[in-house]
Protein backbone atom coordinates (compact mmCIF):
# COMPACT_ATOMS: atom_id res chain seq x y z
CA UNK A 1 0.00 0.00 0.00
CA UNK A 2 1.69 2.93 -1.29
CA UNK A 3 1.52 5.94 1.64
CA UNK A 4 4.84 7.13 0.71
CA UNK A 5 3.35 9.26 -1.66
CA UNK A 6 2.17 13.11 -1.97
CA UNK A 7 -1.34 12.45 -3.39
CA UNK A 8 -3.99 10.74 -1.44
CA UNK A 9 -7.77 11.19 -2.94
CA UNK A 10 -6.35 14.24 -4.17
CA UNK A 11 -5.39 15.76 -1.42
CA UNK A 12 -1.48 16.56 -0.94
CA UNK A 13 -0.38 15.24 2.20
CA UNK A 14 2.92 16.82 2.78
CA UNK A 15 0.61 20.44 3.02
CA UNK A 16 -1.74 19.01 5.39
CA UNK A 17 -2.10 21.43 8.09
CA UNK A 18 -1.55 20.27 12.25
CA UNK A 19 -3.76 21.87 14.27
CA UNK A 20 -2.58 22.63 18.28
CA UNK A 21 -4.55 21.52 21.52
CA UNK A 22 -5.54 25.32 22.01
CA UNK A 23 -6.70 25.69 18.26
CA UNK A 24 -8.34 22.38 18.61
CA UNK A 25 -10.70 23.07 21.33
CA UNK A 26 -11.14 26.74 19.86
CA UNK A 27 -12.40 25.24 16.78
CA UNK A 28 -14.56 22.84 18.88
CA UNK A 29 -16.17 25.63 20.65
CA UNK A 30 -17.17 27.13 17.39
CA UNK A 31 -18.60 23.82 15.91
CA UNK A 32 -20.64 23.29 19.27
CA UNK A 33 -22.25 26.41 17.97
CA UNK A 34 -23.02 25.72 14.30
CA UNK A 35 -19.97 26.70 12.67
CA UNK A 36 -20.02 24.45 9.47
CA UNK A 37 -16.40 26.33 8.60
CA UNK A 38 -14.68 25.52 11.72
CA UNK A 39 -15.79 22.06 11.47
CA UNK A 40 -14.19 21.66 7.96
CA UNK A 41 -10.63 23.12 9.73
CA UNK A 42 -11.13 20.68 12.41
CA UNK A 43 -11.68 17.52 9.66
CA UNK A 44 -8.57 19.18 7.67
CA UNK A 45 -6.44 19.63 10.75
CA UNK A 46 -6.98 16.04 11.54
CA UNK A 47 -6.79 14.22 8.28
CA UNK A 48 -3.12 13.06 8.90
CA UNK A 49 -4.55 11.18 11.67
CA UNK A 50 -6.26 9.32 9.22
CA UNK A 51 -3.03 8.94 7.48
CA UNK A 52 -1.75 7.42 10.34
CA UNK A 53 -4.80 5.08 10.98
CA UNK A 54 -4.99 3.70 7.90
CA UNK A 55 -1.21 2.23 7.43
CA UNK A 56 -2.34 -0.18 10.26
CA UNK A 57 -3.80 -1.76 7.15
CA UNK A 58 -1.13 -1.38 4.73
CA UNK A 59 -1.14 -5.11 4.33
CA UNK A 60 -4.53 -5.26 2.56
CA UNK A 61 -4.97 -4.95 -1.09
CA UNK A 62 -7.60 -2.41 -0.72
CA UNK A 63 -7.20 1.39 -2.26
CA UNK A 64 -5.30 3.48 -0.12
CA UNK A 65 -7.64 6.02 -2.01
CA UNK A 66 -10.71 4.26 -0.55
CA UNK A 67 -9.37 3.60 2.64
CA UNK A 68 -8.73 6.77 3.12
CA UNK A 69 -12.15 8.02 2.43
CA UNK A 70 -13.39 5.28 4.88
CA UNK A 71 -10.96 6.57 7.30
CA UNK A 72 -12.70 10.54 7.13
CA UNK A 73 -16.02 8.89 7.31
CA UNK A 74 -14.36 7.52 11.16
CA UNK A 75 -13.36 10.98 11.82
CA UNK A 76 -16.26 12.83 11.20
CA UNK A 77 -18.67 10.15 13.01
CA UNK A 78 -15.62 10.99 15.98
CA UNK A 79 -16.05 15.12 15.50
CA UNK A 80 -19.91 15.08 15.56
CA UNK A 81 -19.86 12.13 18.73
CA UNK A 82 -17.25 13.60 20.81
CA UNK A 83 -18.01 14.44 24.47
CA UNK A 84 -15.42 16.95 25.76
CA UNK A 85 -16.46 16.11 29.32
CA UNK A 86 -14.70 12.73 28.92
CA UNK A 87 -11.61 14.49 29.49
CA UNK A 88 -9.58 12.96 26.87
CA UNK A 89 -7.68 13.97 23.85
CA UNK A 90 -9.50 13.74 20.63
CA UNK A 91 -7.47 11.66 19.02
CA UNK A 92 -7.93 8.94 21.90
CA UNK A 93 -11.45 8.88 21.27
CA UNK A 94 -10.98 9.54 17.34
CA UNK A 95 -8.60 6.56 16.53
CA UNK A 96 -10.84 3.70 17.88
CA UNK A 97 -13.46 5.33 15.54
CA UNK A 98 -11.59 5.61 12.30
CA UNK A 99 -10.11 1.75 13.09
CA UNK A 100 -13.84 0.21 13.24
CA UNK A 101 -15.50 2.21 10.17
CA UNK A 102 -11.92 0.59 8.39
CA UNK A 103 -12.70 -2.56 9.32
CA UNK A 104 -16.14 -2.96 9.28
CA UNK A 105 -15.44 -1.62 5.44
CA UNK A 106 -12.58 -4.52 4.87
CA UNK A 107 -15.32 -6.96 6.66
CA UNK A 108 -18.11 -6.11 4.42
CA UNK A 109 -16.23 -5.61 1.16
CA UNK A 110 -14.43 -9.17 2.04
CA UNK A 111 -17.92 -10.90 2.85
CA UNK A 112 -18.74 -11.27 -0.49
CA UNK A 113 -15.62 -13.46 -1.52
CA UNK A 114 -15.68 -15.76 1.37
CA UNK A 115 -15.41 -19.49 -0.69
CA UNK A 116 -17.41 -22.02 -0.04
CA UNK A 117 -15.03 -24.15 1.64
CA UNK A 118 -14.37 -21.64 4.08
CA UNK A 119 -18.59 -21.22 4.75
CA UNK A 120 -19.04 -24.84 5.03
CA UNK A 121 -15.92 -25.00 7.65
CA UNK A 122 -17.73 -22.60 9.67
CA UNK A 123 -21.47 -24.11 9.86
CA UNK A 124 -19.63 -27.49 10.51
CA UNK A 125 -17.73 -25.90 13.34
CA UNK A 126 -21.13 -24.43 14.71
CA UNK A 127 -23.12 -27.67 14.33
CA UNK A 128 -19.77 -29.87 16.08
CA UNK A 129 -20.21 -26.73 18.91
CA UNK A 130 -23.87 -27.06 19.77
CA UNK A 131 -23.43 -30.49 20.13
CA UNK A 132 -20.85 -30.63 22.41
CA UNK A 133 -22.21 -27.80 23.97
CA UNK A 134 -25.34 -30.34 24.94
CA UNK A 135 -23.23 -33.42 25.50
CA UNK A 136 -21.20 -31.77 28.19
CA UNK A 137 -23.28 -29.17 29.29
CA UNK A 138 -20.56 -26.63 28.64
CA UNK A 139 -18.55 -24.27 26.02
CA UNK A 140 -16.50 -26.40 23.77
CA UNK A 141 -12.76 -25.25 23.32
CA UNK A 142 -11.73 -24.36 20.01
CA UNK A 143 -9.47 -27.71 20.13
CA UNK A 144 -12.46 -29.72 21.29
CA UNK A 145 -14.14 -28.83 18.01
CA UNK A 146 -10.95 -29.22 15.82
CA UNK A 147 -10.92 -32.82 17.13
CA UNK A 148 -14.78 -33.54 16.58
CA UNK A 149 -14.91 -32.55 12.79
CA UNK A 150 -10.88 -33.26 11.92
CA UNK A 151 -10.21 -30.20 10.92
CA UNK A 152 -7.33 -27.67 11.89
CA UNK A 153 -8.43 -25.32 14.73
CA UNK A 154 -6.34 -22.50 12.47
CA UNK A 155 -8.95 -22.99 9.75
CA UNK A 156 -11.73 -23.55 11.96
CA UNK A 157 -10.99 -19.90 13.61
CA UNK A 158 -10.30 -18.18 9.77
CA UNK A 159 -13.88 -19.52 9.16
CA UNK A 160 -15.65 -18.09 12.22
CA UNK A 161 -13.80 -15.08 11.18
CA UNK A 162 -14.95 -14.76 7.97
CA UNK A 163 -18.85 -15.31 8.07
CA UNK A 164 -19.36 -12.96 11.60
CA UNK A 165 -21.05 -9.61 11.21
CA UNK A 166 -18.92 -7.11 12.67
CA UNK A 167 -19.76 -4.93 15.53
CA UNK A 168 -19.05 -1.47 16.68
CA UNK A 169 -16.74 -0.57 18.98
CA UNK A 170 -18.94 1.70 20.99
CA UNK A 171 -21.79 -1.75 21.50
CA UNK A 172 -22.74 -1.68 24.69
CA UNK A 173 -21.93 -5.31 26.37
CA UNK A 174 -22.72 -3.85 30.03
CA UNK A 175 -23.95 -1.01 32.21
CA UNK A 176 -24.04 -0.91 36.22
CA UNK A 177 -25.79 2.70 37.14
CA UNK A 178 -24.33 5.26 35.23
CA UNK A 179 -21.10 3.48 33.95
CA UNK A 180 -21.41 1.45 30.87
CA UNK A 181 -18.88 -1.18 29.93
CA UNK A 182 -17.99 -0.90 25.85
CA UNK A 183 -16.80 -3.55 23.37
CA UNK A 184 -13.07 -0.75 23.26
CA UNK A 185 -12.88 -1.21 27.10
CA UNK A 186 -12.49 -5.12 26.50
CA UNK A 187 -9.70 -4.60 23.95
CA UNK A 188 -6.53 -4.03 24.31
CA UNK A 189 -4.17 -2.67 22.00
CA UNK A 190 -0.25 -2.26 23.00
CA UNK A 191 0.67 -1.01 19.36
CA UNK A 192 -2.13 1.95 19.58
CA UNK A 193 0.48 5.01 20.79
CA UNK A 194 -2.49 7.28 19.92
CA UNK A 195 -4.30 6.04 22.54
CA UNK A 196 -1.08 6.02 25.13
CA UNK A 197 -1.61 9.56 25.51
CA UNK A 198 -0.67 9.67 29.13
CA UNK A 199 3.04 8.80 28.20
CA UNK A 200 3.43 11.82 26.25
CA UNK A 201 2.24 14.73 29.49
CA UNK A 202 4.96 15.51 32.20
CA UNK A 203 5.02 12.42 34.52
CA UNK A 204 7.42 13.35 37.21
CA UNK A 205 4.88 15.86 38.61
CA UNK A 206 1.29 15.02 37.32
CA UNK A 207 1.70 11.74 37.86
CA UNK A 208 2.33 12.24 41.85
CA UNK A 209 -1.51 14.08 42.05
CA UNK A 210 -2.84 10.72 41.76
CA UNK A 211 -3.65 8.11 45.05
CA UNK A 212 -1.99 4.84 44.89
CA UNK A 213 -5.26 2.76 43.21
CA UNK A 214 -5.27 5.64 40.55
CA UNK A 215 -1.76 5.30 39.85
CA UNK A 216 -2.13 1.93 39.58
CA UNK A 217 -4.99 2.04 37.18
CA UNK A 218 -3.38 4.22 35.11
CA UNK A 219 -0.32 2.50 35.03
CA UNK A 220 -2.05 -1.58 33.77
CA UNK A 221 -4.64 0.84 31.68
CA UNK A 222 -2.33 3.28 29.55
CA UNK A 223 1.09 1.53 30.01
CA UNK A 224 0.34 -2.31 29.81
CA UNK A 225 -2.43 -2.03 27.63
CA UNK A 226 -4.71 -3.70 30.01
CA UNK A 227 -8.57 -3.86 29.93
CA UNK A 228 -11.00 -2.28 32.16
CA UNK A 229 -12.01 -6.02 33.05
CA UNK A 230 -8.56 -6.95 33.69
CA UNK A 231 -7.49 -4.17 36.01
CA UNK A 232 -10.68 -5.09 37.57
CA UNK A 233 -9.56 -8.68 38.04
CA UNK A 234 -5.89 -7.91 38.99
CA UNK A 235 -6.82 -5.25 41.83
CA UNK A 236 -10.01 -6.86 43.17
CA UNK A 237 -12.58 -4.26 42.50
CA UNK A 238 -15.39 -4.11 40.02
CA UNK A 239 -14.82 -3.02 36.39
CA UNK A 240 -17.62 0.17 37.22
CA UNK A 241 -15.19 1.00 40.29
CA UNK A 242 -12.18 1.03 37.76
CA UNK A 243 -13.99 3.16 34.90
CA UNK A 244 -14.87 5.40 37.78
CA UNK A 245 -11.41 6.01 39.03
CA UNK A 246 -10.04 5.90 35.58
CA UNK A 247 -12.10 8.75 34.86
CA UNK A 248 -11.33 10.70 38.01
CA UNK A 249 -7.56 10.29 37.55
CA UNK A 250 -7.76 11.57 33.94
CA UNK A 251 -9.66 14.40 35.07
CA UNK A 252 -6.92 15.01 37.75
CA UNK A 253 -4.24 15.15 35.53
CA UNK A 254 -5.97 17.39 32.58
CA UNK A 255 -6.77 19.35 35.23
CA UNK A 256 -3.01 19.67 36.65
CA UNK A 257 -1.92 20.45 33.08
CA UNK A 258 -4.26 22.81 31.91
């Protein structure tokens, strides 16, 4: 996939323009209010974001052109859902955004060539689950299947793969009062630096605002890559007790750096 060059859906992408966090939430206070020009600086002032997105996929055959495109579709579904009271950068809530509208296009644009080997793999793999599922009165591992139908549990997983519908990122999978668990918080993703936004503020001193749990947090969240279910696990609270004292410590440290 060929990013190396100038042009990209016509646009030249070594004049791209980079907006700063002051002309970023200047231009944000103006689209709040209508401003249909500000809101075209903000898409322009982030489209190298999408640059960066999209080379996550530079081992597909697709377009770069189209991929690109799909990629602005993920930004501007980001720009008109962001919620500045999260208290997070925009590109940590962007980037999750731009990665799902990619793939759900690379799902749905792939759907149609799935072989029929591949579909008759999967319903095979479903039938050999259901039925172990009822003669053991429990979920079937993936190897327990491979064994019952003789086929590779590689192939058998490439199958599933291939036939599911995908889902958002932002599906709702649980909610406990006012906190809602998301299909991001159960991902992790160690090669997102995007997201790692925490590594890039001034640690030595905003870092010492937070109690020891938030540290903590902070530290399996941002820097290991962890889940909100897995910090959850690890530290023995529940995962609405970590989302709430994720948030707070965010908030603490925006706030210190402002």
């Amino acid at each position: 996939m060929a990013l190396n060059r100038v042009m990209i859906c016509g646009v030249n992408t070594s004049k791209l323009p980079v907006l700063s966090e002051d002309e970023k939430n200047q231009l944000f206070d103006r689209i709040e209010q209508g401003d249909t020009k500000a809101r075209q600086t903000f898409i322009e002032g982030n489209l190298r974001l999408v640059l960066s997105v999209i080379q996550r996929f530079s081992n597909t055959n697709e377009n770069p052109d189209d991929l690109f495109q799909v990629g602005c579709i993920g930004l501007i579904k980001a720009i008109d859902n962001f919620d500045r009271t999260l208290n997070v950068k925009f590109s940590t809530y962007a980037v999750p955004m731009i990665i799902g509208e990619c793939r759900r296009y690379l799902r749905d644009n792939n759907s149609i060539r799935v072989s029929r080997s591949l579909r008759d793999i999967a319903y095979k793999a479903i039938y050999a689950k259901d039925m172990l599922l009822k003669k053991n009165d429990r979920e079937p591992t993936l190897e327990e299947i491979a064994e019952e139908i003789s086929i590779s549990k590689e192939d058998i997983a490439m199958s599933l793969d291939a036939i599911s519908s995908p889902l958002s990122l932002y599906e709702p999978v649980y909610q406990e009062g006012g906190d809602t668990l998301y299909i991001m918080d159960q991902i992790s993703d160690k090669k997102n630096k995007e997201e790692n936004w925490v590594e890039n503020i001034s640690l030595n001193e905003a870092m010492k605002k937070l109690n020891d749990r938030e540290l903590s947090i902070i530290k399996l969240r941002f820097f290991e890559g962890k889940t909100q279910t897995e910090v959850a696990s690890e530290i023995a609270i529940s995962q609405a007790q970590v989302s709430r004292l994720e948030k707070n410590a965010l908030k603490t440290l925006q706030n210190f750096l402002r």
